[in-house]
PDB file of N, CA and C in Angstrom:
ATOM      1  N   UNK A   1    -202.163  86.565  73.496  1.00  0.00           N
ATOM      2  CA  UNK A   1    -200.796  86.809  73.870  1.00  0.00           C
ATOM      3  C   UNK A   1    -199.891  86.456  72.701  1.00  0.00           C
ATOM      4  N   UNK A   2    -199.139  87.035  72.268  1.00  0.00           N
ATOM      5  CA  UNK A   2    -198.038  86.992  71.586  1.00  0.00           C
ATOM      6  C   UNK A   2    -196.479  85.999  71.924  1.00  0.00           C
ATOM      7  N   UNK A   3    -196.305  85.483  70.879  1.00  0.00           N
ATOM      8  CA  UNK A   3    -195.058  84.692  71.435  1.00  0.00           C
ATOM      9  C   UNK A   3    -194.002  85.440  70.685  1.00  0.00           C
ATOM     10  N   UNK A   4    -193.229  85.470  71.946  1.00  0.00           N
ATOM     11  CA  UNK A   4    -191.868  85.731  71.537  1.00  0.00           C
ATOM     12  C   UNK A   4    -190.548  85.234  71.938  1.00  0.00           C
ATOM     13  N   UNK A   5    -189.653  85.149  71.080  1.00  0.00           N
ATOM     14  CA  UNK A   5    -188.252  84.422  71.372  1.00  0.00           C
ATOM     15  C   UNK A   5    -187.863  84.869  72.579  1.00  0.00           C
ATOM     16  N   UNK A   6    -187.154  83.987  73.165  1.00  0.00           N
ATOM     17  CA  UNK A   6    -186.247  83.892  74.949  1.00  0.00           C
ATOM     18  C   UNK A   6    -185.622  85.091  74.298  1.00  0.00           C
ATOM     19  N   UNK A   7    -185.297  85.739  75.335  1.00  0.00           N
ATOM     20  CA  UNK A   7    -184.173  87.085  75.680  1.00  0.00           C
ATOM     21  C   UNK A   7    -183.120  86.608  76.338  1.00  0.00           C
ATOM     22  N   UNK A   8    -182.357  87.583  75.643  1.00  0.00           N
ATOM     23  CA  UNK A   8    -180.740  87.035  75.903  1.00  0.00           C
ATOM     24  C   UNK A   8    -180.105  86.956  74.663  1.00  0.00           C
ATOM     25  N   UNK A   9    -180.582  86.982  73.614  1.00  0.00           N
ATOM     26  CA  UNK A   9    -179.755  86.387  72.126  1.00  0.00           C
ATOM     27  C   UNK A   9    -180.382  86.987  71.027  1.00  0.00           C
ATOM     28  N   UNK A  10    -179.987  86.783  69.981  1.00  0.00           N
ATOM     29  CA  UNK A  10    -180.172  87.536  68.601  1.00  0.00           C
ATOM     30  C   UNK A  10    -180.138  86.581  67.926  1.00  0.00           C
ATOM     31  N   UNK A  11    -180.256  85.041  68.501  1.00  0.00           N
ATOM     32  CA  UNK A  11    -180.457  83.853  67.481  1.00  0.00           C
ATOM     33  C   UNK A  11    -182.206  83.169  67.755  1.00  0.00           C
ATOM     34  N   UNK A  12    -182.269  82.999  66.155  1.00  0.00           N
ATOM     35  CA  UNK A  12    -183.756  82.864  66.462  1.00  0.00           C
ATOM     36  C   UNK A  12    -183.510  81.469  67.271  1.00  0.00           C
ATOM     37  N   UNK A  13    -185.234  81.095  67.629  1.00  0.00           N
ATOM     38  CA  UNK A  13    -185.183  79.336  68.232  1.00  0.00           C
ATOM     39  C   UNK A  13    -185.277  78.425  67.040  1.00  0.00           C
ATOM     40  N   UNK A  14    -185.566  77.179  66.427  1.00  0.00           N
ATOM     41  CA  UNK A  14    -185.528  76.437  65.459  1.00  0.00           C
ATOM     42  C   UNK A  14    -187.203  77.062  65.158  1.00  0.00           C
ATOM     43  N   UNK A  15    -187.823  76.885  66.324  1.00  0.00           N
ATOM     44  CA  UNK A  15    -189.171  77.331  66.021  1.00  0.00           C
ATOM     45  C   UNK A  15    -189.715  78.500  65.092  1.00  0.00           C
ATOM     46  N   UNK A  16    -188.951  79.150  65.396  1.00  0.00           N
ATOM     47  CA  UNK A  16    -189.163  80.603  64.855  1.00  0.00           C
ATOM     48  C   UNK A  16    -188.501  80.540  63.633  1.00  0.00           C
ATOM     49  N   UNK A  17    -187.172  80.279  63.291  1.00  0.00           N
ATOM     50  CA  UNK A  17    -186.610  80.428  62.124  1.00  0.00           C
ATOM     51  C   UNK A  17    -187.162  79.289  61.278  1.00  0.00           C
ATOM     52  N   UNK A  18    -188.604  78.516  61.530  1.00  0.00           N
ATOM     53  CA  UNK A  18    -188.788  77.601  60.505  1.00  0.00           C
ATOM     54  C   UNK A  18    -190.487  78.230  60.179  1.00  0.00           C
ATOM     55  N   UNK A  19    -191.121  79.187  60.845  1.00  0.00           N
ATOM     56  CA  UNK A  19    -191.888  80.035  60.739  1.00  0.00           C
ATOM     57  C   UNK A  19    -191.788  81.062  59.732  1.00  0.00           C
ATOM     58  N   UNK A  20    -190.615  82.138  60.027  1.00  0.00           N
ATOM     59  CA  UNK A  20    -190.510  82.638  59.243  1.00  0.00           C
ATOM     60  C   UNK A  20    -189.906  82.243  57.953  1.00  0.00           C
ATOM     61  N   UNK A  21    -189.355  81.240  57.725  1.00  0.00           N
ATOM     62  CA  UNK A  21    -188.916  80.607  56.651  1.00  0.00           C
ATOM     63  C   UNK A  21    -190.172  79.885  55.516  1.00  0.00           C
ATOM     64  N   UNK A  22    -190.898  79.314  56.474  1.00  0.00           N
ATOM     65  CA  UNK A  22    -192.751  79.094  56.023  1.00  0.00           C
ATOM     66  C   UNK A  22    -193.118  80.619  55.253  1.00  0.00           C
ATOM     67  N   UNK A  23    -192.893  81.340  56.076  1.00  0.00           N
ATOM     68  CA  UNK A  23    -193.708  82.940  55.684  1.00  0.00           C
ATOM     69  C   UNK A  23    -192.935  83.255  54.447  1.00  0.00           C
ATOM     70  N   UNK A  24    -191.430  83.243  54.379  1.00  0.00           N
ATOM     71  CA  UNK A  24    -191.047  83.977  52.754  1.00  0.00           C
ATOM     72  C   UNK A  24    -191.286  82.791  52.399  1.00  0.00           C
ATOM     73  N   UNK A  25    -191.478  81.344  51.950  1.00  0.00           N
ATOM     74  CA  UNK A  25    -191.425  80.470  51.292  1.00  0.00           C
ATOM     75  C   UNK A  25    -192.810  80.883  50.970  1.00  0.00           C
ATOM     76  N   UNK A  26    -194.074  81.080  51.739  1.00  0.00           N
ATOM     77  CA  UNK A  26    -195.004  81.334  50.805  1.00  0.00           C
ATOM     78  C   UNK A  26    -195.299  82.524  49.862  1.00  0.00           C
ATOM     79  N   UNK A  27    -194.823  83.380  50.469  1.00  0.00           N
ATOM     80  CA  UNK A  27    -194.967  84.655  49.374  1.00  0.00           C
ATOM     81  C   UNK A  27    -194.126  84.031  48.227  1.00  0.00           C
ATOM     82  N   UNK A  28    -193.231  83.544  47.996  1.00  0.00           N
ATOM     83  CA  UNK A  28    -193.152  83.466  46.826  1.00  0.00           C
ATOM     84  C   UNK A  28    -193.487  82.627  45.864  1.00  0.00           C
ATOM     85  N   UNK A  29    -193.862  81.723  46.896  1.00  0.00           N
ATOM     86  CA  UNK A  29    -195.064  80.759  45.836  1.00  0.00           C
ATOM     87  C   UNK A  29    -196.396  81.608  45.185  1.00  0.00           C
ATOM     88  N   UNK A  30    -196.878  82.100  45.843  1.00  0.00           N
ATOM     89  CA  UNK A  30    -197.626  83.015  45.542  1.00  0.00           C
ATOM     90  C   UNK A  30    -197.433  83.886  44.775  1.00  0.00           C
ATOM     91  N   UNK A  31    -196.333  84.335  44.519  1.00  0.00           N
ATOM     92  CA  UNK A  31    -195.948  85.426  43.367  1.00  0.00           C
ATOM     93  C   UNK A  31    -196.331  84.731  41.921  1.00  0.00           C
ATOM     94  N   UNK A  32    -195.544  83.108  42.075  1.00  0.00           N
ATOM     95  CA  UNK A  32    -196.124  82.273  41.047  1.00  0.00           C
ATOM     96  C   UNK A  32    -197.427  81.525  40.828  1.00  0.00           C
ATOM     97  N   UNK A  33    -198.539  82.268  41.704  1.00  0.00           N
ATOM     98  CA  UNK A  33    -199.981  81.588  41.911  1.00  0.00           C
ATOM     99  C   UNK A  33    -199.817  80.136  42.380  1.00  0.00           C
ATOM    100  N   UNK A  34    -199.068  80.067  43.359  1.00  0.00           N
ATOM    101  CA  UNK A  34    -198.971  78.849  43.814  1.00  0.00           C
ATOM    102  C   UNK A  34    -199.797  79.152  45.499  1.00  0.00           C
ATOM    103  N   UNK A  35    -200.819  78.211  45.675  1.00  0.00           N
ATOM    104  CA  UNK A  35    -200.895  78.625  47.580  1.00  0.00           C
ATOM    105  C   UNK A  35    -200.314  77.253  48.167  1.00  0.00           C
ATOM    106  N   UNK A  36    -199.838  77.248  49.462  1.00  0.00           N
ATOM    107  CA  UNK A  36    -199.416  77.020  50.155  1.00  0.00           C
ATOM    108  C   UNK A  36    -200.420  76.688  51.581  1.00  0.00           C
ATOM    109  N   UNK A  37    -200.253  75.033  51.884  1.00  0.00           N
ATOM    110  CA  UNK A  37    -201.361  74.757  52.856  1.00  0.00           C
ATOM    111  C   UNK A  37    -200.331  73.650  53.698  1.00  0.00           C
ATOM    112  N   UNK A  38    -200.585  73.543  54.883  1.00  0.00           N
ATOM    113  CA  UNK A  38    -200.174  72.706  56.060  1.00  0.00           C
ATOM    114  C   UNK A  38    -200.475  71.212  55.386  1.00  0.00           C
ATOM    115  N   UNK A  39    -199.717  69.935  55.330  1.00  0.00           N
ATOM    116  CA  UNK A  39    -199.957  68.747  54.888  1.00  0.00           C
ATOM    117  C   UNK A  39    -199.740  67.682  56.354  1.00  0.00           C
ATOM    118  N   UNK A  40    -199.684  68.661  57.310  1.00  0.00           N
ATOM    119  CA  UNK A  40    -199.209  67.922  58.484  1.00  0.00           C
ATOM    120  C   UNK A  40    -200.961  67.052  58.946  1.00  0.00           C
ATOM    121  N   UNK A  41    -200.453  65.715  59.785  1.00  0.00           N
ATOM    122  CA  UNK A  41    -201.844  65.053  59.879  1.00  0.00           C
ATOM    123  C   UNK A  41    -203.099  65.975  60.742  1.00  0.00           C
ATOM    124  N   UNK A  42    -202.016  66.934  61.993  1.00  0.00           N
ATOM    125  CA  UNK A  42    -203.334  67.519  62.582  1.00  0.00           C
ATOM    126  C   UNK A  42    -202.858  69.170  61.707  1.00  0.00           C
ATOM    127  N   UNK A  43    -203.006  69.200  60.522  1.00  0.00           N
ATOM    128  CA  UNK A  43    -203.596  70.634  59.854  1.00  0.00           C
ATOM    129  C   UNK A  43    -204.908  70.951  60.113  1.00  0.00           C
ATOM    130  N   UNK A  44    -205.476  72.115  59.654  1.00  0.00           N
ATOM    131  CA  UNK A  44    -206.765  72.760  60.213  1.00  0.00           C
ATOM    132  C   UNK A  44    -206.941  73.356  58.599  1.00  0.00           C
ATOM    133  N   UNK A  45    -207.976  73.257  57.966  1.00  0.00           N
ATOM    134  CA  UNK A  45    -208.499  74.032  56.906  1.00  0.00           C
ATOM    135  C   UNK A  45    -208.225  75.283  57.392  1.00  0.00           C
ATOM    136  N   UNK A  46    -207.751  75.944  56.245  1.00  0.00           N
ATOM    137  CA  UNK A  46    -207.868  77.458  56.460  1.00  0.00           C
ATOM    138  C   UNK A  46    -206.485  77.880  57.486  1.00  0.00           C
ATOM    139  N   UNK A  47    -206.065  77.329  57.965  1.00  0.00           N
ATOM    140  CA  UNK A  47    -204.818  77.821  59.072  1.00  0.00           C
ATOM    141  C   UNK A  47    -203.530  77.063  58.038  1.00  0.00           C
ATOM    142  N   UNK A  48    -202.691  78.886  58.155  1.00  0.00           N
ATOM    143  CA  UNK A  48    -201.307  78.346  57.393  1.00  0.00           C
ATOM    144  C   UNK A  48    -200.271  77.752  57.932  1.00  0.00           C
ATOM    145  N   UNK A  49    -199.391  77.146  57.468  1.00  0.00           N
ATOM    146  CA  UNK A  49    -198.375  76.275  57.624  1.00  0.00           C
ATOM    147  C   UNK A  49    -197.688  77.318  58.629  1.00  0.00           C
ATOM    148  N   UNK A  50    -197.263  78.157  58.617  1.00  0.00           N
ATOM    149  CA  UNK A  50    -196.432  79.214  59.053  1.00  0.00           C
ATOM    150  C   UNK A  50    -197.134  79.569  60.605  1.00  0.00           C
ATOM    151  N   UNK A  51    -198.351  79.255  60.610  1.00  0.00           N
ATOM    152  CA  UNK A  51    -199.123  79.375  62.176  1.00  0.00           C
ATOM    153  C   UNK A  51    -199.629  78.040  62.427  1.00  0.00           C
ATOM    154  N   UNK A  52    -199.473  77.289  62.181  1.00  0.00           N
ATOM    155  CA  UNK A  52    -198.988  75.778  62.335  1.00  0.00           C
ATOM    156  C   UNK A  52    -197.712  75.906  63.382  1.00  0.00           C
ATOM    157  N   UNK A  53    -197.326  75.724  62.675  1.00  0.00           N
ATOM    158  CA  UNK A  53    -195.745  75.722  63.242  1.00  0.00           C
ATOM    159  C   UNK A  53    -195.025  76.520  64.034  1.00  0.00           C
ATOM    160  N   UNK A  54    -195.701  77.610  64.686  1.00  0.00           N
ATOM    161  CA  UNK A  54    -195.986  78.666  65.621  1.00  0.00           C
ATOM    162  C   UNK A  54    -196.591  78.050  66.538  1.00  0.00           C
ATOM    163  N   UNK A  55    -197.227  77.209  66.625  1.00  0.00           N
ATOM    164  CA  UNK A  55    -198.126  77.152  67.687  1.00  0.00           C
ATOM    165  C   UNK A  55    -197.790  75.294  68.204  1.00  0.00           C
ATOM    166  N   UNK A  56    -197.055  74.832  67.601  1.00  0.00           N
ATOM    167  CA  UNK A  56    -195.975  73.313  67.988  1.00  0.00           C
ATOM    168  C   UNK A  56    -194.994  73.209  67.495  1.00  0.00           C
ATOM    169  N   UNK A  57    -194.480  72.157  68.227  1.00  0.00           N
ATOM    170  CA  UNK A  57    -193.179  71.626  68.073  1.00  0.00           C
ATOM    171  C   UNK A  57    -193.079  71.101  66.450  1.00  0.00           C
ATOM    172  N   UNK A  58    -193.927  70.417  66.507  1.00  0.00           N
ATOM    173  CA  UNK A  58    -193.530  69.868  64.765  1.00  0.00           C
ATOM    174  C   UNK A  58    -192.297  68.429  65.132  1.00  0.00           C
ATOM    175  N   UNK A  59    -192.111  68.185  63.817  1.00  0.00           N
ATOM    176  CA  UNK A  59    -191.829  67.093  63.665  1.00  0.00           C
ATOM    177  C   UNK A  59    -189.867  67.475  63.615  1.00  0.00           C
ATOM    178  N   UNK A  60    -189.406  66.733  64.028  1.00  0.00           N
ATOM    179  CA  UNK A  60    -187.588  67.042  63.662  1.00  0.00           C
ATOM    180  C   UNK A  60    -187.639  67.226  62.349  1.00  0.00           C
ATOM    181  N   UNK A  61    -187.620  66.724  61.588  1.00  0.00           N
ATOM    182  CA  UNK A  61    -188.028  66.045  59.755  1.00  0.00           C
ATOM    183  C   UNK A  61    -188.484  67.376  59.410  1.00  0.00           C
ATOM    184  N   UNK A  62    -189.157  67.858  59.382  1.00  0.00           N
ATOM    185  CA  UNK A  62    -189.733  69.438  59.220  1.00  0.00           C
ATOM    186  C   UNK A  62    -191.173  69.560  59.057  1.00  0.00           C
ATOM    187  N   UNK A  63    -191.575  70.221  58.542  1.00  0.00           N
ATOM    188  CA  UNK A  63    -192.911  70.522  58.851  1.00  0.00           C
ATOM    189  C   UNK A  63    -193.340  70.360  57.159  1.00  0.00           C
ATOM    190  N   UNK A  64    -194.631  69.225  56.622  1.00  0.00           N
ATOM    191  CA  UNK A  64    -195.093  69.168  55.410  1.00  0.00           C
ATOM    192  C   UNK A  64    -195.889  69.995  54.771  1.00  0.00           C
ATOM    193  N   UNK A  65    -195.724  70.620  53.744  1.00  0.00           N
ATOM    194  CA  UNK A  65    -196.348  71.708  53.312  1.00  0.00           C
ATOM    195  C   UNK A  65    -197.119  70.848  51.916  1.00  0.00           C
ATOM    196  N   UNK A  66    -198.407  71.062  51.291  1.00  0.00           N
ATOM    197  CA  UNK A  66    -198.877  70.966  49.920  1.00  0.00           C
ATOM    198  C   UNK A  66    -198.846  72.370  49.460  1.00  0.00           C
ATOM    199  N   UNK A  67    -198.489  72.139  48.181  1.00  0.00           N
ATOM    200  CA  UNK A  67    -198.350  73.582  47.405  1.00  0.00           C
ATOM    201  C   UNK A  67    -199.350  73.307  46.363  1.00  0.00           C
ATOM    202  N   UNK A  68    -199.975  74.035  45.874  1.00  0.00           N
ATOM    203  CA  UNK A  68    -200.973  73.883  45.203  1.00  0.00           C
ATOM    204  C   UNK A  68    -201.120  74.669  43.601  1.00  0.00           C
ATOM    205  N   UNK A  69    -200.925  74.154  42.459  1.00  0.00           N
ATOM    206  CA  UNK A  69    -200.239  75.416  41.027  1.00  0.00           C
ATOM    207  C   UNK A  69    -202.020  75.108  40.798  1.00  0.00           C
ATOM    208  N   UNK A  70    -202.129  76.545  39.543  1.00  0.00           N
ATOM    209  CA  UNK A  70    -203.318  76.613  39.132  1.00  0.00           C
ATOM    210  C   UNK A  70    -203.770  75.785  38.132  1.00  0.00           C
ATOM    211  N   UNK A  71    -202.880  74.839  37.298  1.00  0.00           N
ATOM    212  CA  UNK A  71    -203.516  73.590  36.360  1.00  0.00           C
ATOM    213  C   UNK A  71    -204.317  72.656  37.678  1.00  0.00           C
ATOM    214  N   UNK A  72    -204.022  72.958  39.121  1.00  0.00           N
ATOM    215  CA  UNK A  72    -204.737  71.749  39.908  1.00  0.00           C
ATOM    216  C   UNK A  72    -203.229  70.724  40.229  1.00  0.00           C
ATOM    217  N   UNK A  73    -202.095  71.056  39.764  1.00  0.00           N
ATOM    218  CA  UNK A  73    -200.842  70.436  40.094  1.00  0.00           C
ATOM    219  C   UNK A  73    -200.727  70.222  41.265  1.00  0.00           C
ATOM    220  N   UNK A  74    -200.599  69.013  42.710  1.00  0.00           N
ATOM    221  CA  UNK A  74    -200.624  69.012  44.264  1.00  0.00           C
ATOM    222  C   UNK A  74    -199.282  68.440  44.126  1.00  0.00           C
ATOM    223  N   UNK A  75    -198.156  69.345  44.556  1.00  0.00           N
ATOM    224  CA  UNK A  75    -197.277  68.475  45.708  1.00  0.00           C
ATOM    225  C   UNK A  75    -196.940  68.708  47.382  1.00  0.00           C
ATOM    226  N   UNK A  76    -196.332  67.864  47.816  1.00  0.00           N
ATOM    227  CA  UNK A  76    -196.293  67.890  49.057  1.00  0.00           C
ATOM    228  C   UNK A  76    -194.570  67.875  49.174  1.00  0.00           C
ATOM    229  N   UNK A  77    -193.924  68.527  49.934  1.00  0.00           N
ATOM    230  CA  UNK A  77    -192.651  68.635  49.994  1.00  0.00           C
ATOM    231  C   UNK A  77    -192.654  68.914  51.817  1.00  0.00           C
ATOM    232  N   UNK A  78    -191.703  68.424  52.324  1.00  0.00           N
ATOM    233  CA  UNK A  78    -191.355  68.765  53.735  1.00  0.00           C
ATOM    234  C   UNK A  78    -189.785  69.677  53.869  1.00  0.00           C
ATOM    235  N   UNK A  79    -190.372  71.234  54.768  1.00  0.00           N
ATOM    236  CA  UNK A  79    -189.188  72.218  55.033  1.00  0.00           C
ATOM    237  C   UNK A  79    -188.811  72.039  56.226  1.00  0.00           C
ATOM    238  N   UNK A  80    -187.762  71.753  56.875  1.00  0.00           N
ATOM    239  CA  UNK A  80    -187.021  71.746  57.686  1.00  0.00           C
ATOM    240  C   UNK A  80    -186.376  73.088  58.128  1.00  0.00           C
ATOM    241  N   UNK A  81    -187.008  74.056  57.735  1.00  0.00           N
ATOM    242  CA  UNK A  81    -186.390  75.402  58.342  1.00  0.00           C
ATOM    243  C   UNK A  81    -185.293  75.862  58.224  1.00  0.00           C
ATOM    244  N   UNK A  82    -184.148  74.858  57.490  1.00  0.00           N
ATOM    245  CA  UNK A  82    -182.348  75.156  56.784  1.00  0.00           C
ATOM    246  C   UNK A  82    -182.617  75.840  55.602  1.00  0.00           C
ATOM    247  N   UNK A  83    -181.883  76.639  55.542  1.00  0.00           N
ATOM    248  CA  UNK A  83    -181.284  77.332  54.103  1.00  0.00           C
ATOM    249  C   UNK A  83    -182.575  78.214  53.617  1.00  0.00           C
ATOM    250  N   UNK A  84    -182.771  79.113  52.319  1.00  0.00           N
ATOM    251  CA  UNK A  84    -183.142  79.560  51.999  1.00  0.00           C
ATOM    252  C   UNK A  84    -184.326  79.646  51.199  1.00  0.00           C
ATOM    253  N   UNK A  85    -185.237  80.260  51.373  1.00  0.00           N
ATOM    254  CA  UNK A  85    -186.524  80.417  50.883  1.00  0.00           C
ATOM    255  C   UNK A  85    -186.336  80.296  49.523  1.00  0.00           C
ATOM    256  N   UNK A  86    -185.604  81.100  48.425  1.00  0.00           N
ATOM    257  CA  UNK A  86    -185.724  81.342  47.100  1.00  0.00           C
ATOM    258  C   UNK A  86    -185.110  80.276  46.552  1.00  0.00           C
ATOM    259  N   UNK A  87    -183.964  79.755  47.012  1.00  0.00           N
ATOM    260  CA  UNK A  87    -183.127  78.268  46.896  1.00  0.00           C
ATOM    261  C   UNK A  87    -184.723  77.059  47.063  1.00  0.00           C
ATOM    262  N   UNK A  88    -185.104  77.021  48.044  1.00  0.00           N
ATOM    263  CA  UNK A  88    -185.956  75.798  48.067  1.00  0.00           C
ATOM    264  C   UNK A  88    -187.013  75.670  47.369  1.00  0.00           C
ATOM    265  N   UNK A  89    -187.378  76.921  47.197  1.00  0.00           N
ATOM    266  CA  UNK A  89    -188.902  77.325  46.110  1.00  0.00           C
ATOM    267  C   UNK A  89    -188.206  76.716  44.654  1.00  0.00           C
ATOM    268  N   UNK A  90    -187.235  77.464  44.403  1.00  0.00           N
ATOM    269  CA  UNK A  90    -186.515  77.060  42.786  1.00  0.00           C
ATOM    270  C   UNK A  90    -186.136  75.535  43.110  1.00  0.00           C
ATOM    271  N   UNK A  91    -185.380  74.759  43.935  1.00  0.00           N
ATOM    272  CA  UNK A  91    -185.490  72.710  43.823  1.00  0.00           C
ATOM    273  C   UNK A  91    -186.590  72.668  43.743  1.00  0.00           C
ATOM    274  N   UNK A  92    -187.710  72.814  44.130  1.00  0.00           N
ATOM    275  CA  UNK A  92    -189.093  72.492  44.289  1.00  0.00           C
ATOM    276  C   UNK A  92    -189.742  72.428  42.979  1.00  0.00           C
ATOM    277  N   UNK A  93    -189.791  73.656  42.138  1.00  0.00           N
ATOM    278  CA  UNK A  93    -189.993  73.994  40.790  1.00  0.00           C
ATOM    279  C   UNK A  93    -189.400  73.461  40.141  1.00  0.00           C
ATOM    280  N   UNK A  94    -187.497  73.226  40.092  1.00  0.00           N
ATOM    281  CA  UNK A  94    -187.334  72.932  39.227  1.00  0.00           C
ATOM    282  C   UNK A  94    -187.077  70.873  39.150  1.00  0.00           C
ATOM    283  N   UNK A  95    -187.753  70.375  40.345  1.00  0.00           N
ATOM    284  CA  UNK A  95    -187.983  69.147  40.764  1.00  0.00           C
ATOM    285  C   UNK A  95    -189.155  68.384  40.108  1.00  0.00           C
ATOM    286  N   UNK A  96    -190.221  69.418  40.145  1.00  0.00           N
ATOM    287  CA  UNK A  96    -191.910  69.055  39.723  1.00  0.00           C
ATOM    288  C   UNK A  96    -192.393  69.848  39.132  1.00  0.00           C
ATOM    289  N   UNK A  97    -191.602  70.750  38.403  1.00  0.00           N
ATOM    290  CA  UNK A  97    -192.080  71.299  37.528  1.00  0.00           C
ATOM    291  C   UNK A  97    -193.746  71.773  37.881  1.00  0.00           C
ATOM    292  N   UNK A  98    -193.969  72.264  38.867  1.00  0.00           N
ATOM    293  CA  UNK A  98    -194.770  73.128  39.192  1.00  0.00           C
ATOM    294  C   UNK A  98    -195.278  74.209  38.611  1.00  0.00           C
ATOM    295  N   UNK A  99    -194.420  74.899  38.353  1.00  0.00           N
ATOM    296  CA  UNK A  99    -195.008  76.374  37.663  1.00  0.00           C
ATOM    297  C   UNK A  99    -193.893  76.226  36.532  1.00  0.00           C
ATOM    298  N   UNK A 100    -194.416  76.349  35.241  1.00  0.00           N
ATOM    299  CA  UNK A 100    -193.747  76.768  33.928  1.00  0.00           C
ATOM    300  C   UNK A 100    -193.726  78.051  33.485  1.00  0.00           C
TER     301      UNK A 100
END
């Protein structure tokens, strides 16, 4: 079964808009060979952050992501589902210098 937002509105739930915010935040890590993995305590190998967080509540604080660059670089940053994918990818980068 498929989940979908309450009817009635054209505003996502927090749930959803921190899902899809997971989803462009990883493509564009990925553009920079960066992957993107769930850092939350009950993560699952192999299951993304973005269906993580689809499938619970999560934390108020946001949901912890490890990003992973190809020197083997690990950070862990937590998204809260505010503001913008390309904005948070670039603090992130230009925080830890992740991808050069």
């Amino acid at each position: 079964m498929r989940h979908r937002p309450p009817r009635g509105g054209s505003e996502l739930t927090d749930l959803e808009q921190r899902r899809r915010l997971l989803e462009d935040l990883s493509a564009l890590c990925a553009q920079d060979g960066v992957t993107v993995e769930s850092a939350a305590p009950d993560a699952i190998d192999g299951v993304s952050p973005r269906l993580l967080a689809a499938t619970r509540a999560g934390s108020p604080a946001g949901e912890p992501i490890l990003l992973r660059g190809r020197g083997g670089c690990e950070v862990i940053a937590v998204v809260d589902g505010q503001g913008y994918p390309g904005d948070i990818w670039e603090a992130i980068r230009a925080r830890t210098g992740l991808v050069s």
